[in-house]
PDB file of N, CA and C in Angstrom:
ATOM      1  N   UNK A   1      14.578 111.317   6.491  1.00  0.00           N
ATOM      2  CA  UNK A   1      15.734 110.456   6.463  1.00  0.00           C
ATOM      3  C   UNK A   1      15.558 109.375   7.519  1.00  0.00           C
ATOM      4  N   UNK A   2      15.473 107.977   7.039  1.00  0.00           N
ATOM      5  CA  UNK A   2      15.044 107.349   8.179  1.00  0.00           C
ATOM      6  C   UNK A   2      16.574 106.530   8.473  1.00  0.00           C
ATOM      7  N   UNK A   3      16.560 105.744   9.731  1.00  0.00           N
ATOM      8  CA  UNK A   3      17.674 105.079  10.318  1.00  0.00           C
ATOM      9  C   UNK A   3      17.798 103.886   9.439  1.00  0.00           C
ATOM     10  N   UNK A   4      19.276 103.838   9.567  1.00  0.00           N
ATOM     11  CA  UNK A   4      19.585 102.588   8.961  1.00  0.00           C
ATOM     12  C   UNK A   4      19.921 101.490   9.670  1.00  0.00           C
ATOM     13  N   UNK A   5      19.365 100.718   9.107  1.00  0.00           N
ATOM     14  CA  UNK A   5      19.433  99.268   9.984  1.00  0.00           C
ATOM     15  C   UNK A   5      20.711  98.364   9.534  1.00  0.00           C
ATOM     16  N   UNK A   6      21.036  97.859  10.773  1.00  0.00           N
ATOM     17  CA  UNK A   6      22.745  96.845   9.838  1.00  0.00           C
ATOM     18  C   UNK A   6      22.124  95.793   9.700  1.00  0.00           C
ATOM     19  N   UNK A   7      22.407  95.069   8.435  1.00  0.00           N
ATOM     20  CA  UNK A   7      22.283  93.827   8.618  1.00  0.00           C
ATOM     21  C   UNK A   7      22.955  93.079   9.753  1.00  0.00           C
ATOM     22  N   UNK A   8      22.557  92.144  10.347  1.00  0.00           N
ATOM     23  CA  UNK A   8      22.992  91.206  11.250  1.00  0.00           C
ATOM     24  C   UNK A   8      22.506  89.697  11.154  1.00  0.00           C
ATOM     25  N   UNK A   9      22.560  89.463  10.189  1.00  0.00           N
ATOM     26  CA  UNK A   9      21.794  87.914   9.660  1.00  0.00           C
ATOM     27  C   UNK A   9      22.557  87.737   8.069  1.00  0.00           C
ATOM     28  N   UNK A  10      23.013  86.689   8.395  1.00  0.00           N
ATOM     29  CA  UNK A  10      23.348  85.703   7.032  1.00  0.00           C
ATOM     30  C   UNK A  10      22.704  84.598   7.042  1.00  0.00           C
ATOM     31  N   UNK A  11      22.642  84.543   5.222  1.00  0.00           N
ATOM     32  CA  UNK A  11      21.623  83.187   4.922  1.00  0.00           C
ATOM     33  C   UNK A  11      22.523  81.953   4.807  1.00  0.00           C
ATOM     34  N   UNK A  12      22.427  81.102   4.791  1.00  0.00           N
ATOM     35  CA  UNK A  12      23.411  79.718   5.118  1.00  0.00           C
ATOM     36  C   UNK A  12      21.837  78.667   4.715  1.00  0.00           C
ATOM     37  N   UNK A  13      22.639  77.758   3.322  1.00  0.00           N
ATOM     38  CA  UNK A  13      21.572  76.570   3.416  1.00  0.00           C
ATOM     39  C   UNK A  13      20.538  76.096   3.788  1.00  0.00           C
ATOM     40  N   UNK A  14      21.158  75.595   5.740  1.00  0.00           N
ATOM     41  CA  UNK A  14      19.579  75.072   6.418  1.00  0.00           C
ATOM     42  C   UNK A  14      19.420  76.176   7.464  1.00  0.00           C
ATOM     43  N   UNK A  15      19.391  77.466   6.813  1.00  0.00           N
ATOM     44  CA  UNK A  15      18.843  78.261   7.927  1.00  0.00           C
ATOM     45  C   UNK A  15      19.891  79.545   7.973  1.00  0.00           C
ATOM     46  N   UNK A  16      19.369  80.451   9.021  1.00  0.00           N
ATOM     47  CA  UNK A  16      19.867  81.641   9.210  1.00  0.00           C
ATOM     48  C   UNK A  16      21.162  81.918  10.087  1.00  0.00           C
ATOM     49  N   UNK A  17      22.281  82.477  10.058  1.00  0.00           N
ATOM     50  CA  UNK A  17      23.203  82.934  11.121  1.00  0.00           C
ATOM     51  C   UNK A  17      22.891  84.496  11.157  1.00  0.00           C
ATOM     52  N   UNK A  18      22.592  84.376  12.745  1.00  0.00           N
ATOM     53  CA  UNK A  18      22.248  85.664  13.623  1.00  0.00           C
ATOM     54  C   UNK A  18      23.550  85.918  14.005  1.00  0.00           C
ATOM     55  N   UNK A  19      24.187  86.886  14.367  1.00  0.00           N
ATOM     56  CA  UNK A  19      25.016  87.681  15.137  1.00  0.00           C
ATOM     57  C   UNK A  19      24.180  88.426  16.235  1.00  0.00           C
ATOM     58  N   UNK A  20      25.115  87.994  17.193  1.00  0.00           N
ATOM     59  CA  UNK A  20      24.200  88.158  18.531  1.00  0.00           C
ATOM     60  C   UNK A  20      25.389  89.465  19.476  1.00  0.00           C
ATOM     61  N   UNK A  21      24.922  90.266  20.526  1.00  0.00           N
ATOM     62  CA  UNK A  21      25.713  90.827  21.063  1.00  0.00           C
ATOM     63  C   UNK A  21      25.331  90.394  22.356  1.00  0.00           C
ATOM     64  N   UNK A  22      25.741  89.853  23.608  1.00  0.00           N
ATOM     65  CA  UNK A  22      24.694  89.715  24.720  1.00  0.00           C
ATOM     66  C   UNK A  22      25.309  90.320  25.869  1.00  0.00           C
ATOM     67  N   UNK A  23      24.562  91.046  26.916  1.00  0.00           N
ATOM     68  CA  UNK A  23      25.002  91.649  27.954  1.00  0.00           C
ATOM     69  C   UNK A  23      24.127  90.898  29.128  1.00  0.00           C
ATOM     70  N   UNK A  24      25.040  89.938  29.755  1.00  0.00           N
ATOM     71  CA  UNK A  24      24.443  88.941  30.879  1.00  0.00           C
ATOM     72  C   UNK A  24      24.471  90.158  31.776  1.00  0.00           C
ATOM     73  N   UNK A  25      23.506  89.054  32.944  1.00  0.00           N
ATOM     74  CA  UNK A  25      23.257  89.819  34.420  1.00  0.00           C
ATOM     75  C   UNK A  25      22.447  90.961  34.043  1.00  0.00           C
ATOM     76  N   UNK A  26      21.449  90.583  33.370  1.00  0.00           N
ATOM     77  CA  UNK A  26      20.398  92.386  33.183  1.00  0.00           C
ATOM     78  C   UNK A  26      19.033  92.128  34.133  1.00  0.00           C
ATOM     79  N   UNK A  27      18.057  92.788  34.522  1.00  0.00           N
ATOM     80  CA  UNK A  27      16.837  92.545  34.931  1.00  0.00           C
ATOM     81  C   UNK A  27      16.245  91.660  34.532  1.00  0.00           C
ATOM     82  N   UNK A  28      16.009  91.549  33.015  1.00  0.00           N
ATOM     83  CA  UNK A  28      14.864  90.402  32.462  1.00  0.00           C
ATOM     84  C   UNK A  28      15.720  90.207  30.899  1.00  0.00           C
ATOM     85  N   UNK A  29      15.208  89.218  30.470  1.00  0.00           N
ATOM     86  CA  UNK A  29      15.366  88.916  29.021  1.00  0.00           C
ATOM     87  C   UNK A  29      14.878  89.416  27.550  1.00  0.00           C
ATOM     88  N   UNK A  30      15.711  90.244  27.069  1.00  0.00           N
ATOM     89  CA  UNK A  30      14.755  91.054  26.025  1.00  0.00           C
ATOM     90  C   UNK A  30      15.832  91.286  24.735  1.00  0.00           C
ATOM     91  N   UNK A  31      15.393  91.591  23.629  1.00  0.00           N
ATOM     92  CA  UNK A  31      15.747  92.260  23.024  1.00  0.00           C
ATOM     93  C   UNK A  31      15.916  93.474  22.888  1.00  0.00           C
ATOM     94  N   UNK A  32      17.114  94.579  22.675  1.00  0.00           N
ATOM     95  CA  UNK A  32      16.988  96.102  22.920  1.00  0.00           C
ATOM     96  C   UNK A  32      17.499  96.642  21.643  1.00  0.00           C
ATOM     97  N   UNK A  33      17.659  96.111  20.672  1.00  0.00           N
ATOM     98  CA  UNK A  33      17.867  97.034  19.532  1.00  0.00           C
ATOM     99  C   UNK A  33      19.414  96.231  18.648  1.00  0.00           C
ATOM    100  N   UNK A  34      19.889  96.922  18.170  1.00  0.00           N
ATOM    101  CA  UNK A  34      20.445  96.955  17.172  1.00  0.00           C
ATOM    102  C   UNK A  34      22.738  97.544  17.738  1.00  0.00           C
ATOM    103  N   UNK A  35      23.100  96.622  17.941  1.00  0.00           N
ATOM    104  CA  UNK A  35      24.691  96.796  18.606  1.00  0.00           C
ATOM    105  C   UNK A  35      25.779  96.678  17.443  1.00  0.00           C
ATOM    106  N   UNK A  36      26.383  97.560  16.886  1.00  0.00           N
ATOM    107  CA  UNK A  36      26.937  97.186  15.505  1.00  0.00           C
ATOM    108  C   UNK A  36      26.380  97.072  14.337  1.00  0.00           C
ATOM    109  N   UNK A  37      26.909  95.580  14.641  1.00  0.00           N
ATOM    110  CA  UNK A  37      26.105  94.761  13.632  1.00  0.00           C
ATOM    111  C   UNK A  37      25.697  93.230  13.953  1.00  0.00           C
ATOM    112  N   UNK A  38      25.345  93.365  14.795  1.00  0.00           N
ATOM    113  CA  UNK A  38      25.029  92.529  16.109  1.00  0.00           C
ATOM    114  C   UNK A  38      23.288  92.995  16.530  1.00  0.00           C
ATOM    115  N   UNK A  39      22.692  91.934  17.086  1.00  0.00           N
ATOM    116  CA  UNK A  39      21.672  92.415  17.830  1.00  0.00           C
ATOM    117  C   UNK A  39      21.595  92.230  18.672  1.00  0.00           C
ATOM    118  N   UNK A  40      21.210  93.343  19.961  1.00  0.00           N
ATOM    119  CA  UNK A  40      21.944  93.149  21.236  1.00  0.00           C
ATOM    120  C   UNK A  40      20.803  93.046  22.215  1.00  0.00           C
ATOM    121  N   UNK A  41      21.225  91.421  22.720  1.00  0.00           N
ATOM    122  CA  UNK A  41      20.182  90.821  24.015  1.00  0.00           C
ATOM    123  C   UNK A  41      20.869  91.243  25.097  1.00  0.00           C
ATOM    124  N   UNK A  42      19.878  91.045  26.048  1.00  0.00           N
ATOM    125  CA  UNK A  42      19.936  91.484  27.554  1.00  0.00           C
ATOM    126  C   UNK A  42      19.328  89.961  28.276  1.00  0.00           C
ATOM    127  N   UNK A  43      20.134  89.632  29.092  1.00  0.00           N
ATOM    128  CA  UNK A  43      19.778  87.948  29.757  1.00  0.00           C
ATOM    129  C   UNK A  43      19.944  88.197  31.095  1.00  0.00           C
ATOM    130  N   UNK A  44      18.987  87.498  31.824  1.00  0.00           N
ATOM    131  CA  UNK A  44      19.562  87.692  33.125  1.00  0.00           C
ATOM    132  C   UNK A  44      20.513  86.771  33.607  1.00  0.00           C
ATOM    133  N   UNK A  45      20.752  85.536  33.141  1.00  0.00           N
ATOM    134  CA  UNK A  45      21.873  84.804  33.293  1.00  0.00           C
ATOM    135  C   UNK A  45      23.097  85.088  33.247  1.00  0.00           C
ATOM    136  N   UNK A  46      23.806  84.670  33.843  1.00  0.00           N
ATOM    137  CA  UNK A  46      25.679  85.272  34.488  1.00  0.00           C
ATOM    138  C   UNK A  46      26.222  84.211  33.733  1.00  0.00           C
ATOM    139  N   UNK A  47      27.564  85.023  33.101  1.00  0.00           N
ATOM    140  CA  UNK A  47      28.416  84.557  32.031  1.00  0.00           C
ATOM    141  C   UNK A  47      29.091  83.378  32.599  1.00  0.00           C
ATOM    142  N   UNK A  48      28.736  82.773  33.316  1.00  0.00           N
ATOM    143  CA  UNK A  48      29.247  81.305  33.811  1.00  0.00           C
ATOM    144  C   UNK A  48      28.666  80.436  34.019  1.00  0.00           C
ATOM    145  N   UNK A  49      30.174  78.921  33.241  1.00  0.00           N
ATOM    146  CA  UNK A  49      29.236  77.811  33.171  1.00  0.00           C
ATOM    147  C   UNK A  49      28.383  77.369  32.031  1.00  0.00           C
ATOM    148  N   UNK A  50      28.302  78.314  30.558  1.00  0.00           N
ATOM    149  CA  UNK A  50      27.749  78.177  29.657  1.00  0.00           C
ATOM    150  C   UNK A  50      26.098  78.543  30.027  1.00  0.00           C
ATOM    151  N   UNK A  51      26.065  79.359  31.126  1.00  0.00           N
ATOM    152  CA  UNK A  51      25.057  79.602  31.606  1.00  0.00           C
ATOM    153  C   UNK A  51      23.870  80.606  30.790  1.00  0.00           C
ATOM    154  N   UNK A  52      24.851  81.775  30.296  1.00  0.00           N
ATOM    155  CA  UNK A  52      24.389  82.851  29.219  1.00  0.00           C
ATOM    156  C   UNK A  52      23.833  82.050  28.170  1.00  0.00           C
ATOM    157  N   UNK A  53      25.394  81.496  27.774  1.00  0.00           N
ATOM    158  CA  UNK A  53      24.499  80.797  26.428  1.00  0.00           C
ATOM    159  C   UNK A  53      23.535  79.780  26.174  1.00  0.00           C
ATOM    160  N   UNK A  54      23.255  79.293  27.457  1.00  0.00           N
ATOM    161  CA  UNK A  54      22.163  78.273  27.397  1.00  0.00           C
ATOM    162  C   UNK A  54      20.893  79.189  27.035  1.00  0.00           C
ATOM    163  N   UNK A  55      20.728  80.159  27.836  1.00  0.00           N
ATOM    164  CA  UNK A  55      19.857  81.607  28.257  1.00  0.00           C
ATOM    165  C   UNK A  55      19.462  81.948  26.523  1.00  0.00           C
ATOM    166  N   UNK A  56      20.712  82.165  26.387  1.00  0.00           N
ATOM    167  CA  UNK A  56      19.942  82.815  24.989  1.00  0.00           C
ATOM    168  C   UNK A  56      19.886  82.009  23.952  1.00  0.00           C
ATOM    169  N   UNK A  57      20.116  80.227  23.939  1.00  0.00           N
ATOM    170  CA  UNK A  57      19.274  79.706  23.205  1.00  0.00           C
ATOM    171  C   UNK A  57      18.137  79.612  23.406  1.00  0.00           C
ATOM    172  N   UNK A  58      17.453  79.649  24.775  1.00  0.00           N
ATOM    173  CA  UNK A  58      15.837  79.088  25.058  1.00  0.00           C
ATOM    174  C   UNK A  58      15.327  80.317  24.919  1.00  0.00           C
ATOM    175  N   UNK A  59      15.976  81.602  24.623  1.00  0.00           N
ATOM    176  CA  UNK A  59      15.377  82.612  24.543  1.00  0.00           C
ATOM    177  C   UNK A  59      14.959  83.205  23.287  1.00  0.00           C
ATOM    178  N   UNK A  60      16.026  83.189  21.864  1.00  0.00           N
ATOM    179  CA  UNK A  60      16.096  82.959  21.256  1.00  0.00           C
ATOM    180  C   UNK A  60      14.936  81.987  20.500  1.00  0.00           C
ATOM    181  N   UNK A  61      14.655  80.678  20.940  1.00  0.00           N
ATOM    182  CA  UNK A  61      14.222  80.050  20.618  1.00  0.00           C
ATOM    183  C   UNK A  61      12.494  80.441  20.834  1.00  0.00           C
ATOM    184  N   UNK A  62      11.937  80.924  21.917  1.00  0.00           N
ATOM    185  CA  UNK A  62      10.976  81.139  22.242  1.00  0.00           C
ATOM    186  C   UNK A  62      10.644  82.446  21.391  1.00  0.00           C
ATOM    187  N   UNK A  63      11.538  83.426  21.417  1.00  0.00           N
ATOM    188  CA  UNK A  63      11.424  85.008  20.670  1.00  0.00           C
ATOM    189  C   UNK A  63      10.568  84.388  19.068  1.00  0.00           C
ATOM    190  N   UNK A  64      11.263  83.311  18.687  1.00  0.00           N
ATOM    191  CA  UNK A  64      11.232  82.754  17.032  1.00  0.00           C
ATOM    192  C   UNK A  64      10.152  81.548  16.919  1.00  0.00           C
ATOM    193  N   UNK A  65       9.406  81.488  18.211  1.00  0.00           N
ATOM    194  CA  UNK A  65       8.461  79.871  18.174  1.00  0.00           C
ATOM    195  C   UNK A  65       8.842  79.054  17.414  1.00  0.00           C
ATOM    196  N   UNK A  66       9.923  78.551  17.498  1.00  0.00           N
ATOM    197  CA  UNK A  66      11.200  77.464  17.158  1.00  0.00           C
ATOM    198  C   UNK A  66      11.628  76.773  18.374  1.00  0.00           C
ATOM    199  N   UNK A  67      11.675  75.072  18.209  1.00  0.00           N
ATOM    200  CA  UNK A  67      12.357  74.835  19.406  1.00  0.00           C
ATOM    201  C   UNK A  67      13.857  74.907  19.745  1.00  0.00           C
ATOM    202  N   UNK A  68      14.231  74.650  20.714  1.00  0.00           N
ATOM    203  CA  UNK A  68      15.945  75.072  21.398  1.00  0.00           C
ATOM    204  C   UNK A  68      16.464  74.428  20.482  1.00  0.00           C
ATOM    205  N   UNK A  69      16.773  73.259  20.068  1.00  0.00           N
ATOM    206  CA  UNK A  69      17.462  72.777  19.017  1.00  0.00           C
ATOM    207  C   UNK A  69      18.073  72.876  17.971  1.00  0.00           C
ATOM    208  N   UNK A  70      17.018  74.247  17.629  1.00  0.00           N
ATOM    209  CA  UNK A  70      17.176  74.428  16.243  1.00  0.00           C
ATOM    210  C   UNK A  70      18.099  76.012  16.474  1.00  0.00           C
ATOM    211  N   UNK A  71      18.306  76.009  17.590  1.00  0.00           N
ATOM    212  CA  UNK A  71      19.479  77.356  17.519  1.00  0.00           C
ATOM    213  C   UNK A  71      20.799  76.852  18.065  1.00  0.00           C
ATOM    214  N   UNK A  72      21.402  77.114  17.197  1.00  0.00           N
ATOM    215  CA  UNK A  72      23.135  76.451  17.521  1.00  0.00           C
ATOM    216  C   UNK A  72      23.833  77.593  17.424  1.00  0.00           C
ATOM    217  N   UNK A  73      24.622  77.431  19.075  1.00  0.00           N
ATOM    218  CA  UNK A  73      26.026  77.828  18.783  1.00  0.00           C
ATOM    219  C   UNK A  73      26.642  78.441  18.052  1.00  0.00           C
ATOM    220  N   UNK A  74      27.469  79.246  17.248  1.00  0.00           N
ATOM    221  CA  UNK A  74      28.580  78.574  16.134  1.00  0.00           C
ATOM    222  C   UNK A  74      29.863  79.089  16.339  1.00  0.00           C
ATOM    223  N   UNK A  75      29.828  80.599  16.831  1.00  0.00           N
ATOM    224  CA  UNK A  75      30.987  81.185  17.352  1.00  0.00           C
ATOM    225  C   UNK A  75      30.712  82.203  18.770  1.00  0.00           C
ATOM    226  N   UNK A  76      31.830  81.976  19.786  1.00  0.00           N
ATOM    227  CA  UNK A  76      31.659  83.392  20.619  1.00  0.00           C
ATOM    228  C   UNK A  76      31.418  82.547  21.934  1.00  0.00           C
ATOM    229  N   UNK A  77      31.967  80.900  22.211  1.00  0.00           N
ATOM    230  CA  UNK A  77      31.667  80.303  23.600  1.00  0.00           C
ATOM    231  C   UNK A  77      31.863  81.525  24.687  1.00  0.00           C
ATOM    232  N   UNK A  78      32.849  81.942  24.890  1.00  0.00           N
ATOM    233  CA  UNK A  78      33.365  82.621  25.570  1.00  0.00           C
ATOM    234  C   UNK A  78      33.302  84.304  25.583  1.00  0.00           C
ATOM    235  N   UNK A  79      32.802  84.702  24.490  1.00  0.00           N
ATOM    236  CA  UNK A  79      32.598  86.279  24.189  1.00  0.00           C
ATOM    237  C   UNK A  79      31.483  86.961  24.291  1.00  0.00           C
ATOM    238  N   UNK A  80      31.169  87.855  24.131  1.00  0.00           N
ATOM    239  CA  UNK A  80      29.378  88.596  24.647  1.00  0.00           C
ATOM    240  C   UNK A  80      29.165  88.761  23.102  1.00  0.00           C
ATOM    241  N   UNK A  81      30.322  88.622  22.291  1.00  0.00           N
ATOM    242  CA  UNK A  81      29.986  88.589  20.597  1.00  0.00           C
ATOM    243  C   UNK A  81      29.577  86.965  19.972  1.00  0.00           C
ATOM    244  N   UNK A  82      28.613  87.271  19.714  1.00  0.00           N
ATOM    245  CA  UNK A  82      28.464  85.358  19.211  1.00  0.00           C
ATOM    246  C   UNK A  82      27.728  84.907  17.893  1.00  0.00           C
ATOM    247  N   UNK A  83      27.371  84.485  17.239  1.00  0.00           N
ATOM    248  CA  UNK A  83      26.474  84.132  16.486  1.00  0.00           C
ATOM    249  C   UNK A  83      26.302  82.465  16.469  1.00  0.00           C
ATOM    250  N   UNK A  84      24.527  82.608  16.225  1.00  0.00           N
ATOM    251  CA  UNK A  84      23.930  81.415  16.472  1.00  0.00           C
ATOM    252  C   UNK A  84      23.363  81.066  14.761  1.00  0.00           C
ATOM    253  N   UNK A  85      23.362  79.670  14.606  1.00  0.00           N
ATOM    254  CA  UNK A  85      22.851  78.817  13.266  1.00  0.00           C
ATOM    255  C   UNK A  85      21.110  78.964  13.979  1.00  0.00           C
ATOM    256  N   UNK A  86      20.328  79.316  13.068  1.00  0.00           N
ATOM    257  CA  UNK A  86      18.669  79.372  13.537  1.00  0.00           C
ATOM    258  C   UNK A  86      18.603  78.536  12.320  1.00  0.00           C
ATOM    259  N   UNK A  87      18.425  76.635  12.978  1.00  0.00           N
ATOM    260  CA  UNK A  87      18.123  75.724  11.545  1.00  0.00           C
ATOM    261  C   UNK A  87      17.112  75.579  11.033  1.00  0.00           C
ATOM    262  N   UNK A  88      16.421  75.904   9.719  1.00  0.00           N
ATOM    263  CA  UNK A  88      15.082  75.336   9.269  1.00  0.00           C
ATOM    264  C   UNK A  88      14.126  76.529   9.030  1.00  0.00           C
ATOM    265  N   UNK A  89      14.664  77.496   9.479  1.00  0.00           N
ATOM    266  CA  UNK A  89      14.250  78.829   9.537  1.00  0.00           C
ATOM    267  C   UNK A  89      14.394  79.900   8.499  1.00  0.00           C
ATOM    268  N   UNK A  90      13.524  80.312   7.935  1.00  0.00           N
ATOM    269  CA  UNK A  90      13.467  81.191   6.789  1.00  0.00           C
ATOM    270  C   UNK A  90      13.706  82.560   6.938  1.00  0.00           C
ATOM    271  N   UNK A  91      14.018  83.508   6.295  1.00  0.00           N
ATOM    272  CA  UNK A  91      14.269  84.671   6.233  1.00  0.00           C
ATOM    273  C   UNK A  91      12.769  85.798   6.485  1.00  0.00           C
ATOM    274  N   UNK A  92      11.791  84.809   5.839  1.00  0.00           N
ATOM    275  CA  UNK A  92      10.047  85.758   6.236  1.00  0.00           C
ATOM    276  C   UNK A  92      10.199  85.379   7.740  1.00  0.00           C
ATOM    277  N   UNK A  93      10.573  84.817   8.584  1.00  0.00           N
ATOM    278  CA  UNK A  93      10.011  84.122   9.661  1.00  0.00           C
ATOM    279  C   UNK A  93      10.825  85.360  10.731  1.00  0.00           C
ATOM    280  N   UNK A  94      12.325  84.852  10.488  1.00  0.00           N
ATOM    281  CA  UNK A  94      13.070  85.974  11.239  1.00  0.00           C
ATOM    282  C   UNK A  94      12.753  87.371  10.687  1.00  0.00           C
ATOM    283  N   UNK A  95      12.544  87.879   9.775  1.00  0.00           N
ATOM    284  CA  UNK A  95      11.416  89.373   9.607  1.00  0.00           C
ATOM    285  C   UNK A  95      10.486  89.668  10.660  1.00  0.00           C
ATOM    286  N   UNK A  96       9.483  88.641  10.360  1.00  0.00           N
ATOM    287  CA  UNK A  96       8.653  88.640  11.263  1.00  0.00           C
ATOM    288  C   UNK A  96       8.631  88.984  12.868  1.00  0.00           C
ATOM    289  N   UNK A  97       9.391  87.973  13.037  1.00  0.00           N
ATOM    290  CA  UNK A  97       9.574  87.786  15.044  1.00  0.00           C
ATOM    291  C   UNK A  97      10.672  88.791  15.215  1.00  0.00           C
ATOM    292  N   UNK A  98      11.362  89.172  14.511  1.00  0.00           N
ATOM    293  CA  UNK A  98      12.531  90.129  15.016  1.00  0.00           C
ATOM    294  C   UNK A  98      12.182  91.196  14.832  1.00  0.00           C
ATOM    295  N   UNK A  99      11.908  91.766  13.367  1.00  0.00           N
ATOM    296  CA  UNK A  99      11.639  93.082  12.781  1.00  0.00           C
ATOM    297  C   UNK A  99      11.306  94.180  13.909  1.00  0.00           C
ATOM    298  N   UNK A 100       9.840  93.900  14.286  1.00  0.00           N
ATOM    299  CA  UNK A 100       9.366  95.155  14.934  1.00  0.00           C
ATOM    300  C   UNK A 100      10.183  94.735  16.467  1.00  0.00           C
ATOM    301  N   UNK A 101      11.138  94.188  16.766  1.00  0.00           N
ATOM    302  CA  UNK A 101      11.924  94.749  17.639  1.00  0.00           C
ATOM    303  C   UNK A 101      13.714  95.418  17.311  1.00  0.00           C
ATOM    304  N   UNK A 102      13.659  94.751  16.223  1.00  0.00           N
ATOM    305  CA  UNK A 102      15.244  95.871  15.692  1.00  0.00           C
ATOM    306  C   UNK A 102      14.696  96.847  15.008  1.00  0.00           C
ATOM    307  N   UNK A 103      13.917  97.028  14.270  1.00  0.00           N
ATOM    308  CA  UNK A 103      13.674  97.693  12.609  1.00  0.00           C
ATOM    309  C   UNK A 103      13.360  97.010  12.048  1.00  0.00           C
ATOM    310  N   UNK A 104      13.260  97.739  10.786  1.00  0.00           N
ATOM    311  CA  UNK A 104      12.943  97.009   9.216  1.00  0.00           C
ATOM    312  C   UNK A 104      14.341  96.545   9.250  1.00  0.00           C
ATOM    313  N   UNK A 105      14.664  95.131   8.703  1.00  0.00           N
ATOM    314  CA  UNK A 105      15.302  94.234   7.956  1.00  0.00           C
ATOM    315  C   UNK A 105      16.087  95.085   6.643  1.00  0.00           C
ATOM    316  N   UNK A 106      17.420  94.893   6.972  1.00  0.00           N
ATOM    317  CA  UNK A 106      18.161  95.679   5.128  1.00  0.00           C
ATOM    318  C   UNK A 106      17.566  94.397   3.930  1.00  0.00           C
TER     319      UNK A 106
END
């Protein structure tokens, strides 16, 4: 019986919406698995100042060899719950760079 993975990605037009969970102020920047239905980063950046979320666009962005640009915002300025627009970005791609750190993909 193997684990089930939540989805945490919707497809949208020019690109993917991630649901993000993030827990600022950690040691280093990583991905740790699977929060809900959320995937839950660890940043070392402090929730102030738009400071986090700068954090986990360039992080984000680097995880996906995509530049910062292409990860937007869309909900959660203020919440550790957020989801980001990943523009231009395909569904093989986020498999790829994410997979073997959440799971297999639903």
């Amino acid at each position: 019986m193997g684990e089930r993975v939540t989805k945490f990605y919707d497809t949208k037009g020019d690109g993917i919406i991630l649901r993000v969970h993030l827990q600022p102020r950690a040691k280093k920047n990583e991905i740790v698995g699977i929060h809900g239905d959320s995937i839950k980063i660890r940043l070392k950046a402090p929730p102030v100042d738009g400071k986090a979320n700068e954090e986990a666009r360039r992080f984000l962005a680097k995880v996906l060899g995509i530049k910062r640009q292409q990860v937007i915002l869309k909900t959660g300025t203020t919440s550790r719950s957020k989801s980001f627009l990943i523009k231009d970005v395909d569904l093989n791609t986020i498999e790829k760079k994410l997979g073997p750190m959440v799971g297999p993909l639903p």
